[in-house]
PDB file of N, CA and C in Angstrom:
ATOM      1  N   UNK A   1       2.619 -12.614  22.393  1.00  0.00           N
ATOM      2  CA  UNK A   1       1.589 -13.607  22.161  1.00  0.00           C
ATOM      3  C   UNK A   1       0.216 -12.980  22.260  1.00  0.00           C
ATOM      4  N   UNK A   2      -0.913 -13.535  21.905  1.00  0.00           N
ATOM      5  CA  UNK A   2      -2.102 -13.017  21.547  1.00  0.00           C
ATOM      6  C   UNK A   2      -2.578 -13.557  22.942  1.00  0.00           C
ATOM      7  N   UNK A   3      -3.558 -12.612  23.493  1.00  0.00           N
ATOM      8  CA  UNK A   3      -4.447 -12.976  24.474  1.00  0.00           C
ATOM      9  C   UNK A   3      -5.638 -13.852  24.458  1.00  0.00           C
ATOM     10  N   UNK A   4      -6.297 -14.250  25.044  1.00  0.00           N
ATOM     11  CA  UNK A   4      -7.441 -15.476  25.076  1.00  0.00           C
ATOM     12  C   UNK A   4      -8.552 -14.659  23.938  1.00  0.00           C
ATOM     13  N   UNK A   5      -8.928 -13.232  24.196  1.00  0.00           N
ATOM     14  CA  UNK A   5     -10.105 -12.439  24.172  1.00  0.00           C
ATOM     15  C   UNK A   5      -9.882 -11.892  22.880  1.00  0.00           C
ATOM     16  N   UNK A   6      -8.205 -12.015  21.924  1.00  0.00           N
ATOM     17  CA  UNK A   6      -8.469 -11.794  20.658  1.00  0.00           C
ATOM     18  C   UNK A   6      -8.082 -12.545  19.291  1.00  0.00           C
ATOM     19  N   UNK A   7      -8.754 -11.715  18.813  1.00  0.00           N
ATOM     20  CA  UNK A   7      -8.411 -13.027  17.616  1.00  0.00           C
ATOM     21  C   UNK A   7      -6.675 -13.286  17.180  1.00  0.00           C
ATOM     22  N   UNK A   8      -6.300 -14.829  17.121  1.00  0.00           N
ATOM     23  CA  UNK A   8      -4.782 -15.084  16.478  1.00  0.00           C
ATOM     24  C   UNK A   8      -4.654 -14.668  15.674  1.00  0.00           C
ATOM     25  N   UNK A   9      -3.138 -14.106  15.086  1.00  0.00           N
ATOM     26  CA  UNK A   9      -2.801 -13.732  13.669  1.00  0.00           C
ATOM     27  C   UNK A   9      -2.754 -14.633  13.100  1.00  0.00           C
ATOM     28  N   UNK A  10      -3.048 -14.338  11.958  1.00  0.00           N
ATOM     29  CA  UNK A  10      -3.070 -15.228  10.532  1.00  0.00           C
ATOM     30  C   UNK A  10      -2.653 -14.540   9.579  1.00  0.00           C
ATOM     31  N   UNK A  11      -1.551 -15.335   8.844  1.00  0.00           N
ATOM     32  CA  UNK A  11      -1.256 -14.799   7.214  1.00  0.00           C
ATOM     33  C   UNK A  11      -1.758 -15.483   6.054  1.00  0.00           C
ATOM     34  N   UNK A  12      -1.321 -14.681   4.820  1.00  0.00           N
ATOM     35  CA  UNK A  12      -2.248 -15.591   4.158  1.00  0.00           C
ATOM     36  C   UNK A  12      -0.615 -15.511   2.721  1.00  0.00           C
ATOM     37  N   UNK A  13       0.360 -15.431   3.001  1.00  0.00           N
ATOM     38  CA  UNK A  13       2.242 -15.185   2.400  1.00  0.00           C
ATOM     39  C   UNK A  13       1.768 -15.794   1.411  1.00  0.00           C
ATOM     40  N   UNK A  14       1.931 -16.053   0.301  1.00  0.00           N
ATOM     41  CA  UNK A  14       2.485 -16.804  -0.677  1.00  0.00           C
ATOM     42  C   UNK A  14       3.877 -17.086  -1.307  1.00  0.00           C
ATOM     43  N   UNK A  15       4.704 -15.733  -1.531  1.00  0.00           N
ATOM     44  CA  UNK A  15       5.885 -15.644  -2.065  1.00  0.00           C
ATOM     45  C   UNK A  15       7.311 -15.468  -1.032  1.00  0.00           C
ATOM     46  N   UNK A  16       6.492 -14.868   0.136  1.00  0.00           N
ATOM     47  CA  UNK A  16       7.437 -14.728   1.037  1.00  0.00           C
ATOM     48  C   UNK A  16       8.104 -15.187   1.764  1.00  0.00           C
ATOM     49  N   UNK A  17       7.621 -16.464   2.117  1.00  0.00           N
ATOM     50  CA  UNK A  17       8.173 -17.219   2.986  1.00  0.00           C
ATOM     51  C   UNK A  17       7.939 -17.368   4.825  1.00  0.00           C
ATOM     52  N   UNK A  18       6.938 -15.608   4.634  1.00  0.00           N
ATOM     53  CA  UNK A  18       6.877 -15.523   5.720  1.00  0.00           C
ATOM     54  C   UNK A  18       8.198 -14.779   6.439  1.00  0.00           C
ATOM     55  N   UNK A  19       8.971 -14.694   5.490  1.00  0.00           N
ATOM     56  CA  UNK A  19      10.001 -14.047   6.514  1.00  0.00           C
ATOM     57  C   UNK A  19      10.137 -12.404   6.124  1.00  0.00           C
ATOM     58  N   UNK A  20       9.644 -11.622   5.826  1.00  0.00           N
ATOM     59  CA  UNK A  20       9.040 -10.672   5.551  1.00  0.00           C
ATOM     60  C   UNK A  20       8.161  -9.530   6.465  1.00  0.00           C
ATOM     61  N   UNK A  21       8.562  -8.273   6.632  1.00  0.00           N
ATOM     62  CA  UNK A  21       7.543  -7.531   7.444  1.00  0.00           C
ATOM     63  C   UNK A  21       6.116  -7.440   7.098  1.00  0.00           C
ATOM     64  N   UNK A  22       5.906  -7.988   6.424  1.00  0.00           N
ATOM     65  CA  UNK A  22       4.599  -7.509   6.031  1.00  0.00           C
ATOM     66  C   UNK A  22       3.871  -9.064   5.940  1.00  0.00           C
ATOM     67  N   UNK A  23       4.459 -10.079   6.584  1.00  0.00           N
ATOM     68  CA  UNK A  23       3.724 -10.910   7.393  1.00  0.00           C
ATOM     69  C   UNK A  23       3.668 -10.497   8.702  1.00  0.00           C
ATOM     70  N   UNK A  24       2.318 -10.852   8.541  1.00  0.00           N
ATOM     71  CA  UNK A  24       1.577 -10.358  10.442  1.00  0.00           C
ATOM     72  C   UNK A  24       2.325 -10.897  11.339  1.00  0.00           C
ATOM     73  N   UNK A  25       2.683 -12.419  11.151  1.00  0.00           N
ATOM     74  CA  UNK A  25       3.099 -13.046  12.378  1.00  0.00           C
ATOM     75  C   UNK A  25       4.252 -12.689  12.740  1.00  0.00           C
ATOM     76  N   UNK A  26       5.116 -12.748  11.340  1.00  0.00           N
ATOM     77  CA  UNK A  26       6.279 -12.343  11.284  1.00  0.00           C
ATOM     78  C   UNK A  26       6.736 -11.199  12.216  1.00  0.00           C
ATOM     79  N   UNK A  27       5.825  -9.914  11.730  1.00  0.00           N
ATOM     80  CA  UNK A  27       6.141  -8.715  12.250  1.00  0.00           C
ATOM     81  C   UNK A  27       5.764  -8.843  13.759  1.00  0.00           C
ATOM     82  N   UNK A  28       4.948  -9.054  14.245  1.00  0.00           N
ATOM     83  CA  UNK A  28       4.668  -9.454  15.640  1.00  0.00           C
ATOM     84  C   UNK A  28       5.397 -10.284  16.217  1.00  0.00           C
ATOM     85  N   UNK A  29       6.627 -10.924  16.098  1.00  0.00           N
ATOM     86  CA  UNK A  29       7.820 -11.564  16.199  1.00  0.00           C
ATOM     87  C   UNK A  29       7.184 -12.662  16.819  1.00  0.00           C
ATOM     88  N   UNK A  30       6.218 -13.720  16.393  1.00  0.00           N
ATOM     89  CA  UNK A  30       5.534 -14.582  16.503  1.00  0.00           C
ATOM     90  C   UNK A  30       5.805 -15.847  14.958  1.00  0.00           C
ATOM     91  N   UNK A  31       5.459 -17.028  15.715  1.00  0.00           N
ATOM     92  CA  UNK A  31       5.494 -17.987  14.490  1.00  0.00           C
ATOM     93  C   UNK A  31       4.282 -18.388  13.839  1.00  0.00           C
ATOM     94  N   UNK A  32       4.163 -18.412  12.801  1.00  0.00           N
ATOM     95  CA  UNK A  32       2.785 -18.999  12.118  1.00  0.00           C
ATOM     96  C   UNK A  32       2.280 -20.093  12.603  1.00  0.00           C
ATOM     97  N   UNK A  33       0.791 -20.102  12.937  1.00  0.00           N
ATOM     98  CA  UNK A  33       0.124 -21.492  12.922  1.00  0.00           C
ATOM     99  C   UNK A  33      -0.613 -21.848  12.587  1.00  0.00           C
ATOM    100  N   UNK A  34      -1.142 -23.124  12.566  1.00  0.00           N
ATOM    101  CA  UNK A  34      -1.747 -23.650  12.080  1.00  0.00           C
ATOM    102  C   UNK A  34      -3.664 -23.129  11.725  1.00  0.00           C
ATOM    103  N   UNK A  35      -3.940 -21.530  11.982  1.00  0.00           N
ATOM    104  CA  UNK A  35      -4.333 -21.221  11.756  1.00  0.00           C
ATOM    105  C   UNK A  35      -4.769 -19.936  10.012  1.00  0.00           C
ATOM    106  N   UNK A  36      -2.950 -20.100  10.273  1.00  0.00           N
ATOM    107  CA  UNK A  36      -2.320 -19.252   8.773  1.00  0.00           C
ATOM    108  C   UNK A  36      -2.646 -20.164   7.790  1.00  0.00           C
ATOM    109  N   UNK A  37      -2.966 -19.414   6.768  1.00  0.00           N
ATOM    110  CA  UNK A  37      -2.879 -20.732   4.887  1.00  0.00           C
ATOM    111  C   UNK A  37      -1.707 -19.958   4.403  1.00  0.00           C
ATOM    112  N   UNK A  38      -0.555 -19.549   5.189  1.00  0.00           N
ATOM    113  CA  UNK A  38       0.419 -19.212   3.703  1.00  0.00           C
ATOM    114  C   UNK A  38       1.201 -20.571   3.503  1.00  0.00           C
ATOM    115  N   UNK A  39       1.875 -20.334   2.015  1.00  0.00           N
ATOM    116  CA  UNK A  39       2.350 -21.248   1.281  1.00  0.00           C
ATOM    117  C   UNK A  39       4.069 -21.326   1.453  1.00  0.00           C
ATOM    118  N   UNK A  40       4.037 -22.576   1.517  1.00  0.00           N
ATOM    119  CA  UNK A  40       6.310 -22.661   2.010  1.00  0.00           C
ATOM    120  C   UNK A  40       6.403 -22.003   2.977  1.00  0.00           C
ATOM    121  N   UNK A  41       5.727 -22.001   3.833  1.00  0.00           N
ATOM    122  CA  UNK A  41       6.328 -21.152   5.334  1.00  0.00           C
ATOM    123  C   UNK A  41       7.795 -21.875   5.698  1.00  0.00           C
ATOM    124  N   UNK A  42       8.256 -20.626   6.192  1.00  0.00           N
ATOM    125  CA  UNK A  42       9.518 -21.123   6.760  1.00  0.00           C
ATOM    126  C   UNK A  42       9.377 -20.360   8.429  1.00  0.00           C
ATOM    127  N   UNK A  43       8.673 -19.711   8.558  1.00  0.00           N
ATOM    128  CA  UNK A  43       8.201 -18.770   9.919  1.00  0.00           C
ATOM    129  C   UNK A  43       7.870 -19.942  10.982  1.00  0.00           C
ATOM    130  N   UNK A  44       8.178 -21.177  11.584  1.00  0.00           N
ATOM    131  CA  UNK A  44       8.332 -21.713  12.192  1.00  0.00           C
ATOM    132  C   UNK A  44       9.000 -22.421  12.937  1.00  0.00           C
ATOM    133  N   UNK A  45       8.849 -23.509  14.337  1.00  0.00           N
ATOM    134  CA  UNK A  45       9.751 -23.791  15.036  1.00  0.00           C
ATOM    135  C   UNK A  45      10.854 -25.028  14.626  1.00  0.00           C
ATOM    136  N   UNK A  46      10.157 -25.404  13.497  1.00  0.00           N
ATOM    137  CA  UNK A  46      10.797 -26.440  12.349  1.00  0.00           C
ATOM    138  C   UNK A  46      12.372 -25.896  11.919  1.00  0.00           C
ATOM    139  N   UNK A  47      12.196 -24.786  11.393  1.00  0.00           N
ATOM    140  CA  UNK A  47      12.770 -24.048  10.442  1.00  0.00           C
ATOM    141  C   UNK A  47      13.629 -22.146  11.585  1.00  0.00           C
ATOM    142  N   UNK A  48      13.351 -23.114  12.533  1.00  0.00           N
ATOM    143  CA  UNK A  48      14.337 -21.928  13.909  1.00  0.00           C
ATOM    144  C   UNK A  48      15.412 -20.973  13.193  1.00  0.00           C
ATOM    145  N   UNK A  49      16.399 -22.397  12.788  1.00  0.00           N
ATOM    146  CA  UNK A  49      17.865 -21.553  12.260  1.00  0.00           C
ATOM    147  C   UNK A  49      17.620 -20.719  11.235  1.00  0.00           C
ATOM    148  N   UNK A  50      16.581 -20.936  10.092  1.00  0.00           N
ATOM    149  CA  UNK A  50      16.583 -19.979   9.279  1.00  0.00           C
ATOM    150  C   UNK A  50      15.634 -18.372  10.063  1.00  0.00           C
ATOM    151  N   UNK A  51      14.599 -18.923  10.627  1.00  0.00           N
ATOM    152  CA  UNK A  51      13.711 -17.265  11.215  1.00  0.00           C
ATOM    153  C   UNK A  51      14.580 -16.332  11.727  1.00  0.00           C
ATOM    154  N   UNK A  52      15.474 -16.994  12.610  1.00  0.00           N
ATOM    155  CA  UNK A  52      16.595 -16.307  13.450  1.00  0.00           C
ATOM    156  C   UNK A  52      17.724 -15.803  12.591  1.00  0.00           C
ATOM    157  N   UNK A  53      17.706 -16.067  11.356  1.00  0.00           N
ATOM    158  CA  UNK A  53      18.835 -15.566  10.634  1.00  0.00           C
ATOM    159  C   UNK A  53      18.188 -14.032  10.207  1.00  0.00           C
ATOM    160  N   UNK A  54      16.992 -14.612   9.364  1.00  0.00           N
ATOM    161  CA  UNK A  54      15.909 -13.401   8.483  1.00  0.00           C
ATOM    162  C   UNK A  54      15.730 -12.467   9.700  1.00  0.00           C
ATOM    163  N   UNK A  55      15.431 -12.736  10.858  1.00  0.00           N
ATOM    164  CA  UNK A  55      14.831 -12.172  11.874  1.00  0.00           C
ATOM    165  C   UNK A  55      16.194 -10.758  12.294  1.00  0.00           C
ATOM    166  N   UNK A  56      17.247 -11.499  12.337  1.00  0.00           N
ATOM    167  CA  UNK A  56      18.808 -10.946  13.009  1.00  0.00           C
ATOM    168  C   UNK A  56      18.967  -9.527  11.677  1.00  0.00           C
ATOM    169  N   UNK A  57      18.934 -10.391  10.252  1.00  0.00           N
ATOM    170  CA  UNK A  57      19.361  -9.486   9.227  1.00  0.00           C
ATOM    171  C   UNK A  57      17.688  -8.340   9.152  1.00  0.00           C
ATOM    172  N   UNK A  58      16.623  -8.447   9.405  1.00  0.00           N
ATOM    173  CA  UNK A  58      15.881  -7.629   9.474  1.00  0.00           C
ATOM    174  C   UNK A  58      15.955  -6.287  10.371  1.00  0.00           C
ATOM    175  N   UNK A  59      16.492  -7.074  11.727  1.00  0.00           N
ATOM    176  CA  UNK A  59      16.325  -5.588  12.786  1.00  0.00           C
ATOM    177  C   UNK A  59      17.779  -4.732  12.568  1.00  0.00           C
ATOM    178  N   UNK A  60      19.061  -5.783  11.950  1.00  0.00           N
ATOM    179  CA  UNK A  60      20.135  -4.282  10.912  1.00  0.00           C
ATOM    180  C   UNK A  60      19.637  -3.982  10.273  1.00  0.00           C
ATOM    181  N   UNK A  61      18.265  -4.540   9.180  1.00  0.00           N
ATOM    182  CA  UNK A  61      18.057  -3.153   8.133  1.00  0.00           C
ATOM    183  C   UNK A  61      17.428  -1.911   8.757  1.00  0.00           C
ATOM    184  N   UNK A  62      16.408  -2.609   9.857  1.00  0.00           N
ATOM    185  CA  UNK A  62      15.528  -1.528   9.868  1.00  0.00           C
ATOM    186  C   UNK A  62      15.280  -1.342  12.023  1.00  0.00           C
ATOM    187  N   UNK A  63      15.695  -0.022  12.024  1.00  0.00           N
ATOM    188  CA  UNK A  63      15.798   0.614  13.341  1.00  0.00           C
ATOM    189  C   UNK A  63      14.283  -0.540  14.301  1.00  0.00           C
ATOM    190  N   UNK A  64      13.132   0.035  13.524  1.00  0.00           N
ATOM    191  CA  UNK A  64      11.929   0.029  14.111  1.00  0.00           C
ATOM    192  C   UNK A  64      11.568  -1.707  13.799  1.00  0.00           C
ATOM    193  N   UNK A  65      11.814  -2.265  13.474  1.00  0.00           N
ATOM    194  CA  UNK A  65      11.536  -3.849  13.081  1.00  0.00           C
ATOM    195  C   UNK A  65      11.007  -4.302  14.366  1.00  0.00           C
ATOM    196  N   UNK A  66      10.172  -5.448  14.571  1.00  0.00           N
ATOM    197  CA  UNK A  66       8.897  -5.887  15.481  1.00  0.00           C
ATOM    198  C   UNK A  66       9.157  -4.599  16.959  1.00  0.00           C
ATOM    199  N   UNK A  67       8.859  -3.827  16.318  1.00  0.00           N
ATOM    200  CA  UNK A  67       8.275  -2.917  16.898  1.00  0.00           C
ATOM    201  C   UNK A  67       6.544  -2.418  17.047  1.00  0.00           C
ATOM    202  N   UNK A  68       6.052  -2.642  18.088  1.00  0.00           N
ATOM    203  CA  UNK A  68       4.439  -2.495  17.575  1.00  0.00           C
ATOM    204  C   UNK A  68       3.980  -0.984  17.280  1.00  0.00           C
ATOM    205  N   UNK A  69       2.983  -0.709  16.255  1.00  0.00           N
ATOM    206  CA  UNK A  69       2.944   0.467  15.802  1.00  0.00           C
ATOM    207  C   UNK A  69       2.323   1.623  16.605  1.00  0.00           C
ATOM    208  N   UNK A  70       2.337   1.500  17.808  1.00  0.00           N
ATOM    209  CA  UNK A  70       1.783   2.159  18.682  1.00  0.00           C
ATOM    210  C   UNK A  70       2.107   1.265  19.896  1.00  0.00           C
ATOM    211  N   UNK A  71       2.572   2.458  21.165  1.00  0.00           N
ATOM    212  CA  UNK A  71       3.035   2.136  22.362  1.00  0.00           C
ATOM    213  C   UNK A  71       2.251   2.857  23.270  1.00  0.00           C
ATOM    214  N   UNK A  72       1.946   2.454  24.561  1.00  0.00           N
ATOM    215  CA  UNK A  72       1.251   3.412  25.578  1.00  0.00           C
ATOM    216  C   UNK A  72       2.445   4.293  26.033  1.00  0.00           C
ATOM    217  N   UNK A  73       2.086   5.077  26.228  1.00  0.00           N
ATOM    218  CA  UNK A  73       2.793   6.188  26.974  1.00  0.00           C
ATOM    219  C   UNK A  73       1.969   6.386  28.641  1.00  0.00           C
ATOM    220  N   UNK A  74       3.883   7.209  29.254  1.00  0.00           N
ATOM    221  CA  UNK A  74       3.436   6.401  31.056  1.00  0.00           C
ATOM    222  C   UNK A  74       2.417   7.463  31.413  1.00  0.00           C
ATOM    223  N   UNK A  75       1.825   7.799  32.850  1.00  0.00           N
ATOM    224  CA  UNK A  75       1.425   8.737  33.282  1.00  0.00           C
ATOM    225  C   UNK A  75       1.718   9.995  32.735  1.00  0.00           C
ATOM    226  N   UNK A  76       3.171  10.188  32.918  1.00  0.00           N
ATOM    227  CA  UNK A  76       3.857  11.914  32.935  1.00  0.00           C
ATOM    228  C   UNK A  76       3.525  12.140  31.635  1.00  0.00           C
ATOM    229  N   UNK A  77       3.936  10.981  30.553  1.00  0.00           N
ATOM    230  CA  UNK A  77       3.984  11.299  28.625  1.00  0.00           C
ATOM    231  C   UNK A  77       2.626  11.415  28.341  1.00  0.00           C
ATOM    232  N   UNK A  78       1.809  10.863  29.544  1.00  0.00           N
ATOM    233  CA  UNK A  78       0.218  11.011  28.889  1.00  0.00           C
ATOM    234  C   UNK A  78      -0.413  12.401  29.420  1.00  0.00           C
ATOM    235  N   UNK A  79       0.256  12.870  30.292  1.00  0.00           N
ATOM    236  CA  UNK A  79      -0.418  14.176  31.421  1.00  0.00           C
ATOM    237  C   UNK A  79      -0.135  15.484  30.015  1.00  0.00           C
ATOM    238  N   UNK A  80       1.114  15.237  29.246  1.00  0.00           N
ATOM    239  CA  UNK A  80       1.536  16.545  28.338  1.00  0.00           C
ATOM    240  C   UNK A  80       0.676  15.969  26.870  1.00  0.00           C
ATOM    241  N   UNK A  81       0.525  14.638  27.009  1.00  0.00           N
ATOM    242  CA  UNK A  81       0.344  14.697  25.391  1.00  0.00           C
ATOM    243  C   UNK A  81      -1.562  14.647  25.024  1.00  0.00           C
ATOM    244  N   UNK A  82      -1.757  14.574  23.926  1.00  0.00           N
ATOM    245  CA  UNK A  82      -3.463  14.959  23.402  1.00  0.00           C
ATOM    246  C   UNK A  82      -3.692  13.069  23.745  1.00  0.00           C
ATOM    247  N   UNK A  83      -3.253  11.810  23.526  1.00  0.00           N
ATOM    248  CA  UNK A  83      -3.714  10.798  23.636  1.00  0.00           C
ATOM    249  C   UNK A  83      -2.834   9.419  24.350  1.00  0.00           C
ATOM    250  N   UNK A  84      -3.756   8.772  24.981  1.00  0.00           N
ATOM    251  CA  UNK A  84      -2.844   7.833  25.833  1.00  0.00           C
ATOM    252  C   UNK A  84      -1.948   6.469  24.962  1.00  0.00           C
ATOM    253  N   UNK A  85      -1.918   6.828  23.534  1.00  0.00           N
ATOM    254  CA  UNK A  85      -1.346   5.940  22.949  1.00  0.00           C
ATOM    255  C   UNK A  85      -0.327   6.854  21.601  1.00  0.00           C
ATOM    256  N   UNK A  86       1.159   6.778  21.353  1.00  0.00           N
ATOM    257  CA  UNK A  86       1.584   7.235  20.600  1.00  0.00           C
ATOM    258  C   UNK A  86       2.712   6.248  19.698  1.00  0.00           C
ATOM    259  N   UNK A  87       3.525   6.998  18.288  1.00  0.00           N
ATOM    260  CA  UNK A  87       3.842   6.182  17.451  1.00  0.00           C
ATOM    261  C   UNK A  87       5.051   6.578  17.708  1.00  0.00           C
ATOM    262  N   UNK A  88       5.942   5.177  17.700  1.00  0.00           N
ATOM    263  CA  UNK A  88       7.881   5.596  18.214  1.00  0.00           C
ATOM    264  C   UNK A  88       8.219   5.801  17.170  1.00  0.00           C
ATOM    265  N   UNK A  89       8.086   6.292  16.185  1.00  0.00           N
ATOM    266  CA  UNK A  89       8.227   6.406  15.365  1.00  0.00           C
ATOM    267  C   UNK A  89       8.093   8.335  14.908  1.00  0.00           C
ATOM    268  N   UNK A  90       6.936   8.608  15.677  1.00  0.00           N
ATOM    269  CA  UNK A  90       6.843   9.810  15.618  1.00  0.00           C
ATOM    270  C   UNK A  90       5.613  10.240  14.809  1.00  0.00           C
ATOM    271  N   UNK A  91       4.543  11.197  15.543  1.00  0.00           N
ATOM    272  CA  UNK A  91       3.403  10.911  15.325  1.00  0.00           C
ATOM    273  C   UNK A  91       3.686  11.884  13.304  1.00  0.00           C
ATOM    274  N   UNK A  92       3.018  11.283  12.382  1.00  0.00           N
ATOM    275  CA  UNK A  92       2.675  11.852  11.082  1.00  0.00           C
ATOM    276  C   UNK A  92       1.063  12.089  10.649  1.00  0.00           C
ATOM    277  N   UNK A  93       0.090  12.162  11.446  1.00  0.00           N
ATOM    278  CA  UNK A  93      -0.502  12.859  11.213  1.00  0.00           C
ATOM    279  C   UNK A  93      -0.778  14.427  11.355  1.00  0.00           C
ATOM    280  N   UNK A  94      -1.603  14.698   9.845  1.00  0.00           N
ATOM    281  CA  UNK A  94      -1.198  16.203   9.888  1.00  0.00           C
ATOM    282  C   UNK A  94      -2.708  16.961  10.934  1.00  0.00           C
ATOM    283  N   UNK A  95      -3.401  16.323  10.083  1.00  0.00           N
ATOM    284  CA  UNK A  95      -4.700  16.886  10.948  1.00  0.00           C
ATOM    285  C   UNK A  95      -5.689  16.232  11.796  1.00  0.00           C
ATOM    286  N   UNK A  96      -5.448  15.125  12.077  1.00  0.00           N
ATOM    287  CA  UNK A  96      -5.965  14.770  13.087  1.00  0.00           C
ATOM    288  C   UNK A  96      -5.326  14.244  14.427  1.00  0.00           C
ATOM    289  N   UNK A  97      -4.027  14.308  14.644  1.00  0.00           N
ATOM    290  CA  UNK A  97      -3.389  14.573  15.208  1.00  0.00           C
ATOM    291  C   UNK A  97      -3.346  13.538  16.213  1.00  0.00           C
ATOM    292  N   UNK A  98      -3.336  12.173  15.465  1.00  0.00           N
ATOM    293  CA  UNK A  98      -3.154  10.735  16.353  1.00  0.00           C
ATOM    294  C   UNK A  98      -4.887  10.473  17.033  1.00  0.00           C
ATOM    295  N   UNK A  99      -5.905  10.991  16.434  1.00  0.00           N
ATOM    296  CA  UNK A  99      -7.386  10.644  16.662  1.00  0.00           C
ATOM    297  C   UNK A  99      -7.755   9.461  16.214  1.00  0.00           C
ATOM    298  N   UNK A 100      -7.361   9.507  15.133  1.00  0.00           N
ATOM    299  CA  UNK A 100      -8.071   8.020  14.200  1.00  0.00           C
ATOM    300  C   UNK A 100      -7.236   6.818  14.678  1.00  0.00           C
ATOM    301  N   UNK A 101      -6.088   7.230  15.316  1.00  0.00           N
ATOM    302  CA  UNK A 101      -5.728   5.767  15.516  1.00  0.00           C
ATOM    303  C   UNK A 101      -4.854   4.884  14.370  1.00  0.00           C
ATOM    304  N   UNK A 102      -4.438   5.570  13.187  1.00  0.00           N
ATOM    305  CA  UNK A 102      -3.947   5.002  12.275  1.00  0.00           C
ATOM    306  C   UNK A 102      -3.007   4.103  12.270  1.00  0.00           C
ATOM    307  N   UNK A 103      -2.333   3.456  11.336  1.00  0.00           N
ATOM    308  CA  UNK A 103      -0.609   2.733  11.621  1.00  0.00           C
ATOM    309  C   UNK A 103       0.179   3.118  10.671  1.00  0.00           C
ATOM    310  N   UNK A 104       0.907   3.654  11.163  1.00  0.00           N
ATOM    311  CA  UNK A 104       2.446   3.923  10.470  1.00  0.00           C
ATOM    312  C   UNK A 104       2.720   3.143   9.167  1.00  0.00           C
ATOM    313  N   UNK A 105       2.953   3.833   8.075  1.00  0.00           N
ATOM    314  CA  UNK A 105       3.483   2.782   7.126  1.00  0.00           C
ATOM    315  C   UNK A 105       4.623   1.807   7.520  1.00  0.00           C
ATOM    316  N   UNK A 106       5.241   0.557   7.180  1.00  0.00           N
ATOM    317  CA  UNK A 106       6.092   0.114   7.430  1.00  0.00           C
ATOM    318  C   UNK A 106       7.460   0.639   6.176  1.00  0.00           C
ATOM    319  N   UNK A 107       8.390   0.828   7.317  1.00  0.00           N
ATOM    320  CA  UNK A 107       9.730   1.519   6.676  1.00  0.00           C
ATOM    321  C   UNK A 107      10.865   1.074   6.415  1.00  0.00           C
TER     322      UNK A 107
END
């Protein structure tokens, strides 16, 4: 869930349904609200049995599914590594070497 101090996700889906990684809410394993304008949402508490289906068949396709794209790492992982935040995924930058802060394509 989103904290007081930042802004809620919002999508803006049209075709998707929302059940899709590449809805925000979605991927943040969160339900749309009434702050989102996408169209035919089904990403809600209305529509449970279906999220939980899309949701179940998403994390067999894909290892990393609502996974956030960056994790802190503890004391010890931060004492060896260049930054206190890394990608489980495995860092792919070539030359800046997790500076910029980037996000992982989704896979």
């Amino acid at each position: 869930m989103s904290s007081p101090d930042t802004k809620p996700l919002s999508c803006k889906c049209r075709r998707s349904k929302c059940l899709k990684q590449y809805c925000e809410c979605y991927r943040a394993g969160e339900t749309c609200g009434d702050h989102c304008e996408c169209d035919n949402c089904m990403n809600q508490e209305k529509q449970n049995e279906e999220r939980l289906h899309a949701m179940e068949q998403t994390k067999r396709s894909s290892t990393y599914a609502f996974v956030p794209d960056w994790k802190a790492l503890t004391t010890g992982e931060a004492a060896t590594a260049s930054a206190s935040l890394a990608h489980p995924k495995g860092c792919r930058c070539r030359r800046s070497r997790c500076r910029k802060k980037l996000a992982q394509p989704q896979g």
